[in-house]
C-alpha atoms as a PDB file:
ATOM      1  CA  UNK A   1     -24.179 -29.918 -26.933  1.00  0.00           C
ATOM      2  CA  UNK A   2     -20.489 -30.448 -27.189  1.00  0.00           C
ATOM      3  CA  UNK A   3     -18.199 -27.684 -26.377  1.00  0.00           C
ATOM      4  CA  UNK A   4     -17.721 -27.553 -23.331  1.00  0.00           C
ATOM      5  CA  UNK A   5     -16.963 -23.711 -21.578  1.00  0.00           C
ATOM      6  CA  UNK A   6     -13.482 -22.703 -19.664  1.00  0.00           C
ATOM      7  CA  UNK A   7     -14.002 -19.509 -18.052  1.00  0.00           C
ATOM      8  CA  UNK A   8     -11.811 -16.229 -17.718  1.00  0.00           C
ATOM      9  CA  UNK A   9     -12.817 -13.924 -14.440  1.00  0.00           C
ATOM     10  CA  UNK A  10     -16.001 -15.680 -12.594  1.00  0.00           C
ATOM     11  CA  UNK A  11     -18.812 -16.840 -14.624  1.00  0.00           C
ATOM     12  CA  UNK A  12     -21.554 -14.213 -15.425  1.00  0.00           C
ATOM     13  CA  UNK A  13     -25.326 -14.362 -16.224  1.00  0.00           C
ATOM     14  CA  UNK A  14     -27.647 -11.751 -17.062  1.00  0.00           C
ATOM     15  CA  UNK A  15     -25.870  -8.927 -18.770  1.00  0.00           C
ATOM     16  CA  UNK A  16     -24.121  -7.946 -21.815  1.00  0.00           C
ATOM     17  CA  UNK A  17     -22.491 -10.088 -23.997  1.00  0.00           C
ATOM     18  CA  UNK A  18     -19.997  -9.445 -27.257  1.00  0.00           C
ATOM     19  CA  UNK A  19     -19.410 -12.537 -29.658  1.00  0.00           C
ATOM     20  CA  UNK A  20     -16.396 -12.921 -31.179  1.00  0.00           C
ATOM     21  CA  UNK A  21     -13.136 -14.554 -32.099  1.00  0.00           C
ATOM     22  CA  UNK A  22     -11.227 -11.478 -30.765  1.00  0.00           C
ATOM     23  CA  UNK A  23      -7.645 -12.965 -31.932  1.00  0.00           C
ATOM     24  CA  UNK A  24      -5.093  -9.952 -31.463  1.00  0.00           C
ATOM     25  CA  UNK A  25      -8.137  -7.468 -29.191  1.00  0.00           C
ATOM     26  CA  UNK A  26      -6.821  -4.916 -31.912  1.00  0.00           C
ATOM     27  CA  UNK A  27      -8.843  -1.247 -32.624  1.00  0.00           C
ATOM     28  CA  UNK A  28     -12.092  -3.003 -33.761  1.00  0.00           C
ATOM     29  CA  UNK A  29     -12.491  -5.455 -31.080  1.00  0.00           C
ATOM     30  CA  UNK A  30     -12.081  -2.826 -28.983  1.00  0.00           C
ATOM     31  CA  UNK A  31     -14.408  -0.738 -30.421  1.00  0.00           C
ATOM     32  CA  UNK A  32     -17.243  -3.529 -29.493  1.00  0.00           C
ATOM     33  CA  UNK A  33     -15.807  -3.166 -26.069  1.00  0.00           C
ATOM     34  CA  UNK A  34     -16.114  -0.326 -25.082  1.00  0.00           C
ATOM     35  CA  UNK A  35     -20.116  -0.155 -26.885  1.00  0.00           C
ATOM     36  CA  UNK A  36     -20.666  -3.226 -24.725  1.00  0.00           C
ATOM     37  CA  UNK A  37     -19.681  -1.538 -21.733  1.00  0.00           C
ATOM     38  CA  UNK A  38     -21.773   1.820 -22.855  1.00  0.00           C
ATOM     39  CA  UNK A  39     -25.118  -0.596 -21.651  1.00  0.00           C
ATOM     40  CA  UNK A  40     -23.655  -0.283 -17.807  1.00  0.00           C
ATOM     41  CA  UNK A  41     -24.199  -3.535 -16.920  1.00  0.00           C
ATOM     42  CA  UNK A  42     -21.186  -6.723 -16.834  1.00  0.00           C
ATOM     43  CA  UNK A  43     -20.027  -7.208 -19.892  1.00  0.00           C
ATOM     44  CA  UNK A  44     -19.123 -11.263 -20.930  1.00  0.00           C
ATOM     45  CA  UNK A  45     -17.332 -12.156 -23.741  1.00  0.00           C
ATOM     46  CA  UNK A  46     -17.576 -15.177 -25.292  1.00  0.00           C
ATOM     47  CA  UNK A  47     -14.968 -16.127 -27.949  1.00  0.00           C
ATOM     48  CA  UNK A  48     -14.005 -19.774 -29.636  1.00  0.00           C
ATOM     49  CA  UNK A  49     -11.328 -21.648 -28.863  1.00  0.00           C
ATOM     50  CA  UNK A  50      -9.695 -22.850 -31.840  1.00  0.00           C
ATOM     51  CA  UNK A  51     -10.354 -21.005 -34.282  1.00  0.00           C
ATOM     52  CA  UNK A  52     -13.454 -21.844 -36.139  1.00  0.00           C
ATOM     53  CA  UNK A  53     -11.859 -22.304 -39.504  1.00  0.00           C
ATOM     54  CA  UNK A  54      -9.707 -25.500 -37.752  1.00  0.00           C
ATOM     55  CA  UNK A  55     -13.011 -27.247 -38.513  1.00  0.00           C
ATOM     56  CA  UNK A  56     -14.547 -25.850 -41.586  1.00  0.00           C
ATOM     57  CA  UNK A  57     -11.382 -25.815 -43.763  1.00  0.00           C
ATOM     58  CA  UNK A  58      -7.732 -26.871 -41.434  1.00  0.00           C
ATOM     59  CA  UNK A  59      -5.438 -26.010 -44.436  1.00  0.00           C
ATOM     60  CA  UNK A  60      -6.434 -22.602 -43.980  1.00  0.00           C
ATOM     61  CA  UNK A  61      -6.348 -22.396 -40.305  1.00  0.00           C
ATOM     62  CA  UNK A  62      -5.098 -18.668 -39.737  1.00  0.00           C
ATOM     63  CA  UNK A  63      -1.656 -18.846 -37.064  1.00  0.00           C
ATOM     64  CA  UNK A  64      -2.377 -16.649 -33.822  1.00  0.00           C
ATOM     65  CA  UNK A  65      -2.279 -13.133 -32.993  1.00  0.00           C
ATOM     66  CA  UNK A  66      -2.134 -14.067 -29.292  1.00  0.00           C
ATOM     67  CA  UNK A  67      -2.477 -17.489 -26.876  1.00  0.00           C
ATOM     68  CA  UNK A  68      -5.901 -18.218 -25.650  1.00  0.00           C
ATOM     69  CA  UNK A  69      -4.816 -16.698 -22.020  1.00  0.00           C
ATOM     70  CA  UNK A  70      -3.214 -14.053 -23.150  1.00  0.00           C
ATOM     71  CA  UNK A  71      -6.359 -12.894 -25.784  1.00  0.00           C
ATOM     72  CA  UNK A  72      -8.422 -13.524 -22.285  1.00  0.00           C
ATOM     73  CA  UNK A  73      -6.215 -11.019 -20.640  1.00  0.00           C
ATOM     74  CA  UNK A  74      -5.933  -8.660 -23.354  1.00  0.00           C
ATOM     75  CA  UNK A  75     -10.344  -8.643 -23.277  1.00  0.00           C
ATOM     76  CA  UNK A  76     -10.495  -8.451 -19.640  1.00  0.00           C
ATOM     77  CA  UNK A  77      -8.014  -4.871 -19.947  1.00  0.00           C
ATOM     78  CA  UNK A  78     -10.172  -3.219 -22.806  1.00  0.00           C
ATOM     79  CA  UNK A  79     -13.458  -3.766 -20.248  1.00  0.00           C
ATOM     80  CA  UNK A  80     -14.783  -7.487 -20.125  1.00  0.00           C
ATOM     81  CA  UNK A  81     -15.422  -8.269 -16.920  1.00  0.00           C
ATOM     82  CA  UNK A  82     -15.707 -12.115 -17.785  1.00  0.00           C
ATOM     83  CA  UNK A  83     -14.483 -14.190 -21.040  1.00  0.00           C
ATOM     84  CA  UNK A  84     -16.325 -17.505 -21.937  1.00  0.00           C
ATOM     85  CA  UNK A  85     -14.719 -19.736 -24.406  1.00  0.00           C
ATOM     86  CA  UNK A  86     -16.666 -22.203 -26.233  1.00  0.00           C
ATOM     87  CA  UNK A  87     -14.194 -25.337 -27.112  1.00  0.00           C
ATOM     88  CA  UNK A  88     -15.440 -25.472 -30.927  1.00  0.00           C
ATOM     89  CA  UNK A  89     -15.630 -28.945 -32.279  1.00  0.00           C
ATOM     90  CA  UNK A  90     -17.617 -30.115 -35.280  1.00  0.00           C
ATOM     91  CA  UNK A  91     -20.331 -31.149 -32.954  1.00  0.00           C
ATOM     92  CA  UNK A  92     -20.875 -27.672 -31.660  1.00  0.00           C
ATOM     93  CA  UNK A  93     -20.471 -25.913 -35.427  1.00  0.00           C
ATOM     94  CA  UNK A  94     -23.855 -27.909 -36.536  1.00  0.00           C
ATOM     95  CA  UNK A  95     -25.787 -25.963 -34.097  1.00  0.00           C
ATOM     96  CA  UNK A  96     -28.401 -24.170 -35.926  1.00  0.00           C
ATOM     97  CA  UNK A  97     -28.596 -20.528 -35.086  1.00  0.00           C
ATOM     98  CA  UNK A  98     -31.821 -21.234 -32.662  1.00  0.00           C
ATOM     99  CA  UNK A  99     -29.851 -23.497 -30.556  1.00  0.00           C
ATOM    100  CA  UNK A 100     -26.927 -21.864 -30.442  1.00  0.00           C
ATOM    101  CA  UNK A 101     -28.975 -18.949 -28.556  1.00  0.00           C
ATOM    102  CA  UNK A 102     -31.531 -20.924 -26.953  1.00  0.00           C
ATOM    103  CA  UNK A 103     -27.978 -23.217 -25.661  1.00  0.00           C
ATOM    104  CA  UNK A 104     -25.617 -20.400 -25.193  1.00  0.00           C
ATOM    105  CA  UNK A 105     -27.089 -17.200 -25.228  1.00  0.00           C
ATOM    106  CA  UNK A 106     -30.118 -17.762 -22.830  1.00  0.00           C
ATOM    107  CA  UNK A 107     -29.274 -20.948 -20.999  1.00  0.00           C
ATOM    108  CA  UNK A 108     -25.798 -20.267 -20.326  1.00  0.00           C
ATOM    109  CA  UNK A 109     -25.227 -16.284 -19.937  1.00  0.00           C
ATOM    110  CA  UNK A 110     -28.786 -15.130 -19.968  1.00  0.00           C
ATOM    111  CA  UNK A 111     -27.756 -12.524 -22.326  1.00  0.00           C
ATOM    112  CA  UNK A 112     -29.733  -9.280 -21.654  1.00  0.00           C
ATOM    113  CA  UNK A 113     -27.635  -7.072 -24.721  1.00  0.00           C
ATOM    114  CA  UNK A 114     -25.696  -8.516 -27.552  1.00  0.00           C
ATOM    115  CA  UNK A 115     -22.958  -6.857 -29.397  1.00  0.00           C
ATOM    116  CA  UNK A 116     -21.173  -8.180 -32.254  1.00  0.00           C
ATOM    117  CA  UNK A 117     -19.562  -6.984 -35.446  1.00  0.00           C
ATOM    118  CA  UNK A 118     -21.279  -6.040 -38.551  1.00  0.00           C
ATOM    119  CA  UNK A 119     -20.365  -8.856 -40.467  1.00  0.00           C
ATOM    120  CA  UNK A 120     -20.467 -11.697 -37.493  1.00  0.00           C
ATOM    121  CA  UNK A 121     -22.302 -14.767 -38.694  1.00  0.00           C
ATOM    122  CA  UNK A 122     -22.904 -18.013 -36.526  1.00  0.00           C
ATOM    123  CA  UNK A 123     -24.527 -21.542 -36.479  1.00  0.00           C
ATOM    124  CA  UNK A 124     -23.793 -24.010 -39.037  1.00  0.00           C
ATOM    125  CA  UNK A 125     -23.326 -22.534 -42.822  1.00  0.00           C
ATOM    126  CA  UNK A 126     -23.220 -19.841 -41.182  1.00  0.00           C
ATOM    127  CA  UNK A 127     -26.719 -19.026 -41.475  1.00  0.00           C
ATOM    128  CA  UNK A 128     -26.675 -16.753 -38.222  1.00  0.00           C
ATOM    129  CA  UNK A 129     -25.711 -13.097 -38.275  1.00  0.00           C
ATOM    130  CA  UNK A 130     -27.031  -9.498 -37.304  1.00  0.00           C
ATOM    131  CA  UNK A 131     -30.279  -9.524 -38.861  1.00  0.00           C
ATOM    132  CA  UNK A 132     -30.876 -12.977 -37.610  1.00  0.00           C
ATOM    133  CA  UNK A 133     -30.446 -12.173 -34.117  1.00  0.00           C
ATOM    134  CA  UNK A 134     -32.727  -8.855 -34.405  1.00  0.00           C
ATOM    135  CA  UNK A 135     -35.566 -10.616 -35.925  1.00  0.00           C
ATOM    136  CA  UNK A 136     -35.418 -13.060 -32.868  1.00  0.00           C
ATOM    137  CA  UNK A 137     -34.466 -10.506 -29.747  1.00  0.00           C
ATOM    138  CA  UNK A 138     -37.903 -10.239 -28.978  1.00  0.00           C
ATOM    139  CA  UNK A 139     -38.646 -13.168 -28.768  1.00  0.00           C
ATOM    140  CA  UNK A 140     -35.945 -14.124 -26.370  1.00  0.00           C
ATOM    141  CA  UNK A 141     -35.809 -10.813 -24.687  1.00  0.00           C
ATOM    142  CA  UNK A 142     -32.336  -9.090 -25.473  1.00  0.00           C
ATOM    143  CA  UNK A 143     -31.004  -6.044 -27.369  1.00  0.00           C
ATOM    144  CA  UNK A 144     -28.966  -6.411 -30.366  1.00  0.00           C
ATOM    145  CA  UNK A 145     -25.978  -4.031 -31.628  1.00  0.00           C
ATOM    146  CA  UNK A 146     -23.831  -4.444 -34.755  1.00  0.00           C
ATOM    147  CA  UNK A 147     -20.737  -3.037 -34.746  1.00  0.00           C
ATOM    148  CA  UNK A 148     -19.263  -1.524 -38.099  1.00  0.00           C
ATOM    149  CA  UNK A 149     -16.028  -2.478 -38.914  1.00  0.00           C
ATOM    150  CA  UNK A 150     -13.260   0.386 -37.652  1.00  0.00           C
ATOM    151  CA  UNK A 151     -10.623   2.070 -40.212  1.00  0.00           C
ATOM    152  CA  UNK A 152      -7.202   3.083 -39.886  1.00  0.00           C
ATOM    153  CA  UNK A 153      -5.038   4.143 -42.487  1.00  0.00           C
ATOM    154  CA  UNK A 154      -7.324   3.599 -45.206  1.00  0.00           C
ATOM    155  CA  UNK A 155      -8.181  -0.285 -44.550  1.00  0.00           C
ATOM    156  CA  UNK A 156     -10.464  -1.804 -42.059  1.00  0.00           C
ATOM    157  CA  UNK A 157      -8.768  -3.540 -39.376  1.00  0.00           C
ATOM    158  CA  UNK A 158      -8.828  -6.953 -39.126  1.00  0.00           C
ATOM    159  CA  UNK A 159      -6.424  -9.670 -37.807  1.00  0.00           C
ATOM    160  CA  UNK A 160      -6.231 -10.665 -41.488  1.00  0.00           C
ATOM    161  CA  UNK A 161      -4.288  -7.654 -42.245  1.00  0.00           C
ATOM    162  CA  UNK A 162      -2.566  -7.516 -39.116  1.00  0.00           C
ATOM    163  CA  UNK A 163      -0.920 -10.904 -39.906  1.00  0.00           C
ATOM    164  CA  UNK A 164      -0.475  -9.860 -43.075  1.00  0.00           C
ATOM    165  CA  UNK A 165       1.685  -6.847 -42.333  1.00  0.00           C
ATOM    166  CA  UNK A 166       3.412  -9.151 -39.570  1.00  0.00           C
ATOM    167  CA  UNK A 167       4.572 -11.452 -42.217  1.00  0.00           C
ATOM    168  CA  UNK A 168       5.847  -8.701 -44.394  1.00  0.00           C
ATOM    169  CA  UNK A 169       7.617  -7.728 -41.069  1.00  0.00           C
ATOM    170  CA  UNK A 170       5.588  -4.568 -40.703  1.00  0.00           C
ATOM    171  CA  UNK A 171       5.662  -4.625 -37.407  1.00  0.00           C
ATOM    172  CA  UNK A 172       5.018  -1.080 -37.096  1.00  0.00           C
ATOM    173  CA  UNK A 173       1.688  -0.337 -38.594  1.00  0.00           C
ATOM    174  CA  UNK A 174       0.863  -4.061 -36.427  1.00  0.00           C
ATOM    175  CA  UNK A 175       1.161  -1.769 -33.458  1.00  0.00           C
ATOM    176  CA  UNK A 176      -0.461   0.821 -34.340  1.00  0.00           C
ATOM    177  CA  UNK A 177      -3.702  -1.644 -35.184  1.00  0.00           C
ATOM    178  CA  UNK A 178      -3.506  -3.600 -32.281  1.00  0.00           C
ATOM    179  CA  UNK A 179      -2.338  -0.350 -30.140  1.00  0.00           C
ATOM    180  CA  UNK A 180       0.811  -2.486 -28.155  1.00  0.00           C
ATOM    181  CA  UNK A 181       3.396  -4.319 -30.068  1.00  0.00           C
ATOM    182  CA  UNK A 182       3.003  -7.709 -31.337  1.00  0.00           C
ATOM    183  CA  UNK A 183       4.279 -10.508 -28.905  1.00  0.00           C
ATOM    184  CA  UNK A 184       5.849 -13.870 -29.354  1.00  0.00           C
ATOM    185  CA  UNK A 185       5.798 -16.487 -25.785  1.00  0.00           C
ATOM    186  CA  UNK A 186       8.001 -19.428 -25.345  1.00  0.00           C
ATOM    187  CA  UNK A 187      10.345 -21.081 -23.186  1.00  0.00           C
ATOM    188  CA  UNK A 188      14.147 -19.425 -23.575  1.00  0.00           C
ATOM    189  CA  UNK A 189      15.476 -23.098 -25.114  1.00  0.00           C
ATOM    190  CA  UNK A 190      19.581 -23.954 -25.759  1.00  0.00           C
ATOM    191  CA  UNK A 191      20.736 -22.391 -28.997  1.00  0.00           C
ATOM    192  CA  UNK A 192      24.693 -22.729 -30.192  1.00  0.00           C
ATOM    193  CA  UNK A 193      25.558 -20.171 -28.071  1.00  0.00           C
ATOM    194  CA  UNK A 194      27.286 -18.362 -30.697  1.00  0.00           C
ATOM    195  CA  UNK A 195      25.810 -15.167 -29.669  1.00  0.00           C
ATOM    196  CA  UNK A 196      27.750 -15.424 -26.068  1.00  0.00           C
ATOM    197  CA  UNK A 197      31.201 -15.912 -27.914  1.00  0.00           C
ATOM    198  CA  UNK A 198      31.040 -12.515 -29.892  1.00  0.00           C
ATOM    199  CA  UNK A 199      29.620 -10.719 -26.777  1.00  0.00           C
ATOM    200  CA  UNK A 200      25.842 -10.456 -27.348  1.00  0.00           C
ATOM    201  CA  UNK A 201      24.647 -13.175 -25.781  1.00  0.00           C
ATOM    202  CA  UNK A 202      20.489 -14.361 -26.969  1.00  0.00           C
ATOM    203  CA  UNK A 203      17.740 -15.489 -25.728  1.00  0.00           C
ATOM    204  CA  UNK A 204      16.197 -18.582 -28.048  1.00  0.00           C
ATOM    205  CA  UNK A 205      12.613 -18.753 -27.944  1.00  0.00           C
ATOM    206  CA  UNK A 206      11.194 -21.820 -29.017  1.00  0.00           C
ATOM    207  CA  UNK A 207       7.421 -20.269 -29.736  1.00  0.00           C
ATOM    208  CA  UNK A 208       4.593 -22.515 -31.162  1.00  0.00           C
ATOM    209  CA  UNK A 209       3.896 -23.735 -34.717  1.00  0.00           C
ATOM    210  CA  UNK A 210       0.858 -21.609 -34.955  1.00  0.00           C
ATOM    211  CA  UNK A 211       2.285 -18.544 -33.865  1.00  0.00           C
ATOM    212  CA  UNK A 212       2.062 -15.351 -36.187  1.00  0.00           C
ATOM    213  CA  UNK A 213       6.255 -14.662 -36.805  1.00  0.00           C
ATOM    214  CA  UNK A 214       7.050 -11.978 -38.402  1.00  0.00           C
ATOM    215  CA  UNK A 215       9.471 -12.001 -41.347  1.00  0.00           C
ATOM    216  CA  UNK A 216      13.011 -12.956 -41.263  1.00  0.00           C
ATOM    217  CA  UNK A 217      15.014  -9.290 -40.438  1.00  0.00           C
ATOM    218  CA  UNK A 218      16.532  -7.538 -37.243  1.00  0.00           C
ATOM    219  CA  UNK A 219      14.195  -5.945 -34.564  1.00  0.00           C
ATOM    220  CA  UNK A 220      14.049  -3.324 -31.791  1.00  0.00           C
ATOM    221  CA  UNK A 221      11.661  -4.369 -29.185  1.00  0.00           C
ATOM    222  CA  UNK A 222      11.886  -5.586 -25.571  1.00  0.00           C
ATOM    223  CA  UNK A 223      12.472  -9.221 -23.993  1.00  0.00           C
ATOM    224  CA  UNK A 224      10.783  -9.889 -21.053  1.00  0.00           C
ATOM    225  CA  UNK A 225      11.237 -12.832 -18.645  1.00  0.00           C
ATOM    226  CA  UNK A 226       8.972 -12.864 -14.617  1.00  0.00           C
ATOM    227  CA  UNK A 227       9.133  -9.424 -13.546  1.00  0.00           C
ATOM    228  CA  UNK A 228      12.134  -8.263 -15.996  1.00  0.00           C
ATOM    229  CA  UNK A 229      11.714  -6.249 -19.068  1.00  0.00           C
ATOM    230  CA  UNK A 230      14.620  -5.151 -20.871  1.00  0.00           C
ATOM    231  CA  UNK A 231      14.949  -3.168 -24.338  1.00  0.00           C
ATOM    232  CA  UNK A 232      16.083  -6.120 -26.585  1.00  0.00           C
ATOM    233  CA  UNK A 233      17.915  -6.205 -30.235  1.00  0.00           C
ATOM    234  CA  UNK A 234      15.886  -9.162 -32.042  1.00  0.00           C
ATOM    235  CA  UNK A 235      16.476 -11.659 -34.786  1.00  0.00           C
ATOM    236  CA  UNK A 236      14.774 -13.913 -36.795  1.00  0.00           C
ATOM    237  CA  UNK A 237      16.197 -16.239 -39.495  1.00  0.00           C
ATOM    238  CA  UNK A 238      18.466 -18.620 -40.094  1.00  0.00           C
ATOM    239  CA  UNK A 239      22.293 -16.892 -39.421  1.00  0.00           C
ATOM    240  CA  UNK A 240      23.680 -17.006 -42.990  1.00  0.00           C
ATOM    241  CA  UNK A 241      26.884 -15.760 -41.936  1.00  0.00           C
ATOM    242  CA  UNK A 242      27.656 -18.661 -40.499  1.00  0.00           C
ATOM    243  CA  UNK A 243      28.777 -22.171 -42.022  1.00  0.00           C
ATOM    244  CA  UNK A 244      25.980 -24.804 -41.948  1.00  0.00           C
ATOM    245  CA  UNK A 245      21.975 -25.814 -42.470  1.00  0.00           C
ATOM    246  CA  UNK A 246      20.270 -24.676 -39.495  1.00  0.00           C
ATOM    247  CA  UNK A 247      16.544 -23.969 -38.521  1.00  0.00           C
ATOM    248  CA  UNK A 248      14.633 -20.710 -38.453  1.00  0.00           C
ATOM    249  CA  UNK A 249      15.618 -19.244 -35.089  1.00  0.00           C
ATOM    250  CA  UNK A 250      13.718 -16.153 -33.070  1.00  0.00           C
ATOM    251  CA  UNK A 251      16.369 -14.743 -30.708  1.00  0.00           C
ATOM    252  CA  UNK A 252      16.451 -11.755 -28.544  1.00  0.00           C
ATOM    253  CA  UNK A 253      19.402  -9.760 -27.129  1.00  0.00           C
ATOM    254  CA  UNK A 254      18.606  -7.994 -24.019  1.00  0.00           C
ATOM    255  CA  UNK A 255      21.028  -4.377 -24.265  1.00  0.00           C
ATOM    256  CA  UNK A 256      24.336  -4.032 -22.507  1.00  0.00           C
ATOM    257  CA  UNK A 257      23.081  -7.476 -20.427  1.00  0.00           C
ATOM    258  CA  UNK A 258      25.501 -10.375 -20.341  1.00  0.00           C
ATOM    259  CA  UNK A 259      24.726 -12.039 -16.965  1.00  0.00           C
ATOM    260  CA  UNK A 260      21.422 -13.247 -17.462  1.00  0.00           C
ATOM    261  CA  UNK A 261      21.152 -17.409 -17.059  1.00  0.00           C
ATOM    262  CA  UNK A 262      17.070 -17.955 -18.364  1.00  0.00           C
ATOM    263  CA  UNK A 263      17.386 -21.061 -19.953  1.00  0.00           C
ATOM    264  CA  UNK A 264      13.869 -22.874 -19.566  1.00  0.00           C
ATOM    265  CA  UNK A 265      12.169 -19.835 -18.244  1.00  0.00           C
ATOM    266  CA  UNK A 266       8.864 -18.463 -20.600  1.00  0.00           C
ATOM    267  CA  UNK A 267      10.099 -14.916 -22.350  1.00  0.00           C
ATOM    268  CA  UNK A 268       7.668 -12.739 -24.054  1.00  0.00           C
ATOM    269  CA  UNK A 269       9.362 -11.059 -27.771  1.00  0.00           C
ATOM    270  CA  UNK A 270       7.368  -7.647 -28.284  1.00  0.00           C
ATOM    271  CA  UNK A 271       8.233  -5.909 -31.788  1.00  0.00           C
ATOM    272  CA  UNK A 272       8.547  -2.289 -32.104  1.00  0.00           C
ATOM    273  CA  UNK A 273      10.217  -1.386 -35.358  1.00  0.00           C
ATOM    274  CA  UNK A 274      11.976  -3.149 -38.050  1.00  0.00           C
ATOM    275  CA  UNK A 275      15.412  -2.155 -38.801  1.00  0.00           C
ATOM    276  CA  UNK A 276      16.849  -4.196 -41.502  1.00  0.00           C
ATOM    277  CA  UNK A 277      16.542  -7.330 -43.649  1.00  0.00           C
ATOM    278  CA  UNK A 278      18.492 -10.575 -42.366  1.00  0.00           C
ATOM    279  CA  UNK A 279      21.827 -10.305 -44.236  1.00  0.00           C
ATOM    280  CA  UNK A 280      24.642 -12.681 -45.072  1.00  0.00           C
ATOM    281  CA  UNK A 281      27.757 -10.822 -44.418  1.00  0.00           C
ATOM    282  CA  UNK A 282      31.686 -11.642 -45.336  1.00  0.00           C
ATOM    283  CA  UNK A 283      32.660 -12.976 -41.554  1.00  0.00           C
ATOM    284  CA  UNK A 284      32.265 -11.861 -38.182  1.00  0.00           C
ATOM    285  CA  UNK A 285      33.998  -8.384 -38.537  1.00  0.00           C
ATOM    286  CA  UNK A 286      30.901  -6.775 -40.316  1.00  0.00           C
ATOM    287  CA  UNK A 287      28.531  -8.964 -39.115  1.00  0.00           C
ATOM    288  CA  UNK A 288      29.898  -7.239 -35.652  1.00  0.00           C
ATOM    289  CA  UNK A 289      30.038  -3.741 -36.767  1.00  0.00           C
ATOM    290  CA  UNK A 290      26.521  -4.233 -37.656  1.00  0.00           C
ATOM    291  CA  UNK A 291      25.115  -5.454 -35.020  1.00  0.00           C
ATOM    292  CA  UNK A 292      26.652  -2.358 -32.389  1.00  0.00           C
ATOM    293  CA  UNK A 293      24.539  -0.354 -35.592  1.00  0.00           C
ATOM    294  CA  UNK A 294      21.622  -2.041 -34.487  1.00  0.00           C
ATOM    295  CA  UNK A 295      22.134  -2.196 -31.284  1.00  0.00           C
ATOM    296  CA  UNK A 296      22.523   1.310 -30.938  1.00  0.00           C
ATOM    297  CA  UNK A 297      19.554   2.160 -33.407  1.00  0.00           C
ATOM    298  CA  UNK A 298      17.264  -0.570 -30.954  1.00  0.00           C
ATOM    299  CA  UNK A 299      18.006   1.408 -27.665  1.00  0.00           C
ATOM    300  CA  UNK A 300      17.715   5.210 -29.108  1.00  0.00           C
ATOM    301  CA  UNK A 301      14.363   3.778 -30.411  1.00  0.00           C
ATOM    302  CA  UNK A 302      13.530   1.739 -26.670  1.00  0.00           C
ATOM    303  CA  UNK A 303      14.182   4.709 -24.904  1.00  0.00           C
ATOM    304  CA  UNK A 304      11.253   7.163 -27.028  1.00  0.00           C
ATOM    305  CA  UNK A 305       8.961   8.065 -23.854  1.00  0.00           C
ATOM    306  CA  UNK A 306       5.266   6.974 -24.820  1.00  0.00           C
ATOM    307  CA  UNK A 307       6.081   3.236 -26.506  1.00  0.00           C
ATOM    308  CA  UNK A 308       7.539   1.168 -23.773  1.00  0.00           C
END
């Protein structure tokens, strides 16, 4: 079989595992969680790693809710006590639904319960899914659960929908779906430095191509870099106030901090509410008096008790 599997937490046999992609852990994932953990014995997760669709169709390859670690570390909060990530490769995606549990399932993790959505399907076309795995679990000894999909705000959650709201910079109802704000990770990388002449100096983050950005507009959020968090003004776009063809930038202003040096260090962006559109404005002046406006607006809305 190719695909080989990198482990998160110390590799587990014998107990309960939930199959999934899992990119973003939002409501629903967590809602096979916690039923996984409901059998009372270790619960493994075992997730893909890329994304499936990289494979079957890599013009549509979805961007990411969260890095592989970080989706690892996200499972392992919500109750996993071990994550299992199948490196998915053509190869592995003609497995026929028998060997993928006869491989995986019972070789590998000795799977005594298996959760999984409603609609999960697996093996190649997809010929695998809920029913499948019923009509087998006798013969290969586990339990199966299907998971129905979870609502919230009249729509099923989904990381579809999440990404879809990111994009429309909807950060908002993003949070509420994957219950923490949306994060960006890079390295803090050297910008123009325009930011420290007019007195609110950024961090650049150079994030990765496949990362889910939001739309172009002004943030409130935090920036955080090692142990540091800080409440954080944050902008994406291009700076049309200013003179000149320049790249799509994702920059974060850490409040009322102008002594931080964290060029080359990793930052993580979290989004908590949209405040405005990106805007071109008629020279510094306004382009200033807006940005103490959002400033301000970014650290009355940092400060509400419950969200940081």
């Amino acid at each position: 079989m190719s695909g080989h599997i990198k482990w998160f937490g110390e590799p587990l046999k014998g107990g309960t595992v939930a199959i999934g992609i899992f990119d973003g852990v939002h409501l629903g994932h967590q809602e096979i969680l916690n039923i996984a953990n409901e059998f009372g014995d270790p619960v493994t997760v075992l997730t893909f790693d890329p994304h499936p669709t990289s494979v079957f169709a890599p013009d549509r390859t979805p961007t990411k809710l969260l890095t592989l670690d970080d989706r690892a570390h996200q499972l392992m909060l919500h109750g996993a006590e071990a994550v299992a990530v199948i490196s998915f490769d053509a190869e592995f995606a003609a497995l026929s639904p028998e060997q993928f549990i006869e491989s995986i399932l019972i070789k590998e993790l000795d799977a005594k319960n298996i959760v999984v959505g409603a609609n999960f399907t697996f093996g190649a076309k997809a010929a695998g899914d809920v029913n499948y795995l019923r009509s087998v679990s006798e013969k290969y000894g586990f339990t199966v659960t299907g998971v129905e999909l979870v609502e919230h705000e009249h729509g099923i959650v989904s990381s579809t929908r999440i990404r879809k709201h990111l994009l429309n910079g909807g950060v908002e109802i993003a949070r509420e779906l994957l219950t923490r704000p949306h994060q960006l990770i890079g390295p803090v990388i050297h910008g123009e430095a325009r930011g420290r002449e007019i007195g609110y100096p950024t961090a650049n983050i150079e994030v990765a191509t496949n990362s889910t950005i939001p739309s172009d507009g002004v943030y409130a959020g935090w920036l955080t870099v090692g142990l540091n968090r800080w409440p954080a003004a944050i902008s994406i776009g291009t700076n049309p106030t200013f003179a000149g063809v320049r790249g799509r930038q994702v920059e974060a202003y850490a409040l009322d901090r102008d002594d931080l040096d964290l060029y080359d260090q990793e930052a993580i962006i979290e989004f908590g509410w949209r405040l405005r559109d990106t805007l071109k404005f008629d020279g510094l002046d306004p382009l200033l008096i807006q940005m103490k406006k959002d400033c301000d607006k970014a650290r009355d809305l940092t400060s509400l008790r419950g969200l940081e």
